[in-house]
Protein backbone atom coordinates (compact mmCIF):
# COMPACT_ATOMS: atom_id res chain seq x y z
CA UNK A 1 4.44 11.33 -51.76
CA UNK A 2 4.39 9.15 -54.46
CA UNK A 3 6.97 9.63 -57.25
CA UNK A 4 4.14 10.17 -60.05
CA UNK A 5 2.70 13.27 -58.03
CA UNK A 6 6.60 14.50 -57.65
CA UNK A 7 7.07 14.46 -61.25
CA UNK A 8 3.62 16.46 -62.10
CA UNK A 9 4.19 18.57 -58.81
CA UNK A 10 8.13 19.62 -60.39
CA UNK A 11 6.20 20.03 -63.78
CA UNK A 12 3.42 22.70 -61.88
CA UNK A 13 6.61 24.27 -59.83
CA UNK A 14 8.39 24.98 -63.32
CA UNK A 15 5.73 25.74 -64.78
CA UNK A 16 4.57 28.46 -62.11
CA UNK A 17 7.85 30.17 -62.12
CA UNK A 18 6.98 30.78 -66.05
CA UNK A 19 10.53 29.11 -66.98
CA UNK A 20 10.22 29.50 -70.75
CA UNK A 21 12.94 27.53 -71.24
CA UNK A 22 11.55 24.02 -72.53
CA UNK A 23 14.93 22.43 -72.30
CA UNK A 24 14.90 23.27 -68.82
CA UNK A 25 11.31 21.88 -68.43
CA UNK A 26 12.21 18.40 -70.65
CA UNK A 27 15.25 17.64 -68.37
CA UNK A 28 13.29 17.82 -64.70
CA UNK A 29 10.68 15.93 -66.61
CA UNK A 30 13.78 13.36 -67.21
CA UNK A 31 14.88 13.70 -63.50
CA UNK A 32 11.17 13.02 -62.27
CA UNK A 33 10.82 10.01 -64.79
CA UNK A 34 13.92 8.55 -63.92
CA UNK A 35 12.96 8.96 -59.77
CA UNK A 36 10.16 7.35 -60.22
CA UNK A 37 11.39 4.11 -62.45
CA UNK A 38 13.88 4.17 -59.47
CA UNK A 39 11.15 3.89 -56.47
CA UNK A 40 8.96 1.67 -58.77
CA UNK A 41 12.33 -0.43 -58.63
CA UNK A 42 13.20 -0.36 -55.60
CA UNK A 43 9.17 -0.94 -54.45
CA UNK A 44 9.04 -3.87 -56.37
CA UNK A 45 11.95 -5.71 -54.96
CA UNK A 46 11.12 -4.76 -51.41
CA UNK A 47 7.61 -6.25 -51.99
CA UNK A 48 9.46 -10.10 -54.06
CA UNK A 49 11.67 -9.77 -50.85
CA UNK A 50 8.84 -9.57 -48.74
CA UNK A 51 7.07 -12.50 -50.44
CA UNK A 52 10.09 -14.60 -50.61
CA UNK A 53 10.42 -13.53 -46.72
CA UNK A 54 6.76 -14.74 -46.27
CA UNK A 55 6.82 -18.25 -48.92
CA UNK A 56 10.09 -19.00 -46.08
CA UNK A 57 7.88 -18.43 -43.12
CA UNK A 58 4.90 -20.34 -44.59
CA UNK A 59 7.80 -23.05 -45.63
CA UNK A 60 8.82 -23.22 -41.45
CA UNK A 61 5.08 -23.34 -40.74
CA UNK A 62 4.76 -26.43 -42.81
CA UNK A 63 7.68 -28.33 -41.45
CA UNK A 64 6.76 -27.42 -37.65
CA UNK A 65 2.87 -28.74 -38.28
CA UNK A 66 5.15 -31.96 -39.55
CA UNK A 67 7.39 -31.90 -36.36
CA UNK A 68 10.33 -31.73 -38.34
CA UNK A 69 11.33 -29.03 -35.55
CA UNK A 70 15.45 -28.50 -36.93
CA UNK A 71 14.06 -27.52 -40.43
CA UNK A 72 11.04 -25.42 -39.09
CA UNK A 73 13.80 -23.67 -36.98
CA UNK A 74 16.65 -23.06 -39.88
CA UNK A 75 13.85 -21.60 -41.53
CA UNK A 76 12.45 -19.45 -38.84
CA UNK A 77 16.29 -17.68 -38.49
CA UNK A 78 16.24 -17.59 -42.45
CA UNK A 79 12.80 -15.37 -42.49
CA UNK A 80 13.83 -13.90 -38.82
CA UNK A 81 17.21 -12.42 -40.15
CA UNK A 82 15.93 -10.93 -43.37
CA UNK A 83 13.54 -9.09 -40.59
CA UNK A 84 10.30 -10.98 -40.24
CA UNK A 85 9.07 -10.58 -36.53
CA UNK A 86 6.67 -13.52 -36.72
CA UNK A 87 9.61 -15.65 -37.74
CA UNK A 88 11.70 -14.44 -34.55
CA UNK A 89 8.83 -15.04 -32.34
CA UNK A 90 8.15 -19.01 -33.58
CA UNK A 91 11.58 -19.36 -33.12
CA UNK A 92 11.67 -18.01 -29.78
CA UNK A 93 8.20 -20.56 -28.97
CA UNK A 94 10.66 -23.71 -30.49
CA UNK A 95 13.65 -22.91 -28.60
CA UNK A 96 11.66 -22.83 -25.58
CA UNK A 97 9.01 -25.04 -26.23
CA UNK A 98 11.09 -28.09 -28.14
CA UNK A 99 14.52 -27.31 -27.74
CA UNK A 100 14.12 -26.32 -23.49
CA UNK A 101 16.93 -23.83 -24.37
CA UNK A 102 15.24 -20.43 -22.44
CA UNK A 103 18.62 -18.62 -22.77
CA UNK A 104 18.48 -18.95 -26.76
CA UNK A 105 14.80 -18.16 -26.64
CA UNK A 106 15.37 -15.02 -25.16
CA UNK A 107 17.74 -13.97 -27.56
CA UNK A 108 15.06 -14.81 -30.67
CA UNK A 109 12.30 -13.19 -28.22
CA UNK A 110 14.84 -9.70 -27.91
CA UNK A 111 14.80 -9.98 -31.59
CA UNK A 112 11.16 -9.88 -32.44
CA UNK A 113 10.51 -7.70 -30.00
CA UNK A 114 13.20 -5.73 -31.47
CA UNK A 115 11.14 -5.96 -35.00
CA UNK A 116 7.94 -4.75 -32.93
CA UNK A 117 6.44 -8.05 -31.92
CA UNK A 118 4.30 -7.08 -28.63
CA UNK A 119 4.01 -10.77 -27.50
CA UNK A 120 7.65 -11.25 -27.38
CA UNK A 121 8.16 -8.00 -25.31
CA UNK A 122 5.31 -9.09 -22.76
CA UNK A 123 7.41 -12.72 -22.75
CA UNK A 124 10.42 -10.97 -21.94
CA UNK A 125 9.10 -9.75 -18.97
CA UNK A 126 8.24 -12.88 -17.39
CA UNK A 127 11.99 -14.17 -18.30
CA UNK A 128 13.67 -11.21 -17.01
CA UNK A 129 11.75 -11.11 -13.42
CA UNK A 130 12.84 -14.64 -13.22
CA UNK A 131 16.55 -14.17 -13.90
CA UNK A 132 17.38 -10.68 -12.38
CA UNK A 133 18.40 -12.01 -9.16
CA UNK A 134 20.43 -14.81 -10.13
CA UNK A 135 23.90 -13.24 -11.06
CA UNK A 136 24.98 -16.22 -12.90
CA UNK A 137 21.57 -16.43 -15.37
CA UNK A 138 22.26 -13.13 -16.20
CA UNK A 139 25.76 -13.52 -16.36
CA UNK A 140 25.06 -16.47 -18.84
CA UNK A 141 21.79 -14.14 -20.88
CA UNK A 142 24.77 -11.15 -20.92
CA UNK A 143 27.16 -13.95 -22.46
CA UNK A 144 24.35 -15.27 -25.47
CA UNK A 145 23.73 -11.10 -25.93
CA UNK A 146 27.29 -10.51 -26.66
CA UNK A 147 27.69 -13.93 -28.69
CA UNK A 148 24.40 -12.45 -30.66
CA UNK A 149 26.32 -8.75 -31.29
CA UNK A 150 23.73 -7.27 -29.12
CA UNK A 151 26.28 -5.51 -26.68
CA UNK A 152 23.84 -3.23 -25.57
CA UNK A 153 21.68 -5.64 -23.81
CA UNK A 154 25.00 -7.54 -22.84
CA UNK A 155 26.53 -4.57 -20.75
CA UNK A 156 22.66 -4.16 -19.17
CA UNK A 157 23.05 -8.38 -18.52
CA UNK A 158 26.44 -8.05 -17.32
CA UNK A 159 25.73 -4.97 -15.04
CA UNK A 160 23.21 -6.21 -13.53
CA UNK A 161 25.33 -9.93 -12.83
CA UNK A 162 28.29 -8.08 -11.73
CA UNK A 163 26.03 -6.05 -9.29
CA UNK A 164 25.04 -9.38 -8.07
CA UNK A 165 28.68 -10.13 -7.08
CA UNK A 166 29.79 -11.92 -9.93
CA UNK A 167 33.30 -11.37 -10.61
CA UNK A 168 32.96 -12.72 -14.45
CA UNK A 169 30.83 -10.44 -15.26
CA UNK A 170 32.95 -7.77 -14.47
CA UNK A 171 35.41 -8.85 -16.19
CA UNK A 172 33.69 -9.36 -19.16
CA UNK A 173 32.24 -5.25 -18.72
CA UNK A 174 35.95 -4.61 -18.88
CA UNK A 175 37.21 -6.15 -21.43
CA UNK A 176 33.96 -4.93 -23.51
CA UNK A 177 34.56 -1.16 -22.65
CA UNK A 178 38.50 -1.99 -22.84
CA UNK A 179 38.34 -3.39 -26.71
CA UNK A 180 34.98 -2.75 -28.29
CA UNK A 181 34.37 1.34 -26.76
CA UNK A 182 38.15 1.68 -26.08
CA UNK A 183 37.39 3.25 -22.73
CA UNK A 184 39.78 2.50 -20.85
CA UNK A 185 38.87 4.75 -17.63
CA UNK A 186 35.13 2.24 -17.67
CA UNK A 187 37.79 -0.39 -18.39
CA UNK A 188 39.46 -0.06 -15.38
CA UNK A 189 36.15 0.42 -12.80
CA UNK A 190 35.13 -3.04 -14.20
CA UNK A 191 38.58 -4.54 -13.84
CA UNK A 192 38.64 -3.56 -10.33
């Protein structure tokens, strides 16, 4: 609802109750007024950030049609970490395309996905059929994961390695569950 209709709707609802009491009626008329300068606020610096978000992006865009592939990318992560999914995804396309870094573009690929970029998920797919298997790729994605703060995915990487055999891997799933969930019992089965 927008925060005009919630200041005429409190207005009807005090006004259907038959409150007499105009003092009452002039302060939730304040309240209203005031909640909606505060969402008109808050709208309008959502939207600059947006643009700013976007004039970034377009910015990367410019620099990448120019080749100049380290400043396209600083500005990708720019635009990507304020939450831009397109941004994620080019970065991803760089870091595999230019850079030949597939670990790296899997992490930028987890994030647009992440910020509901269907491409990047579908991309993902291919990747992770091709590393499953090899305990020490996924040993290596669970490593970049972790670096990234994206434990989540790192324990799934790691699992999945130390499944495989990998004794690092392991040992990384218990010093995660050891320090970061202070479980020491899940600790300990890793460890082992």
């Amino acid at each position: 609802t927008s925060p005009i209709l919630s200041a005429q709707a409190l207005e009807k609802l005090y006004k259907s109750k038959e409150i007499n009491n105009t003092n009452e009626i002039q302060k939730w008329r304040a309240v209203a007024t005031i909640l909606t300068d505060i969402d008109i606020q808050e709208n309008n610096s959502i939207s600059v950030k947006h643009d700013e978000v976007y004039l970034i992006y377009k910015e990367a865009l410019k620099y990448e049609g120019q080749q100049n592939f380290s400043e396209a990318m600083k500005l990708y992560e720019q635009a990507a970490n304020e939450g831009f999914s397109p941004a994620a995804y080019r970065l991803a396309v760089l870091y595999e395309d230019i850079s030949k870094d597939h670990f790296q573009s899997i992490i930028w690929y987890t994030k647009a996905k992440k910020l509901g970029d269907s491409t990047a998920a579908a991309k993902l797919k291919l990747y992770f059929k091709d590393i499953q298997n090899d305990s020490h790729k996924c040993c290596k994605l669970a490593s970049l994961y972790e670096k990234a703060k994206d434990i989540d995915n790192a324990i799934i990487w790691f699992k999945n390695s130390a499944n495989l055999e990998n004794a690092n891997a392991a040992l990384a799933l218990g010093r995660i569950y050891q320090h970061q969930y202070k479980s020491t019992l899940e600790a300990i089965q890793w460890y082992q």
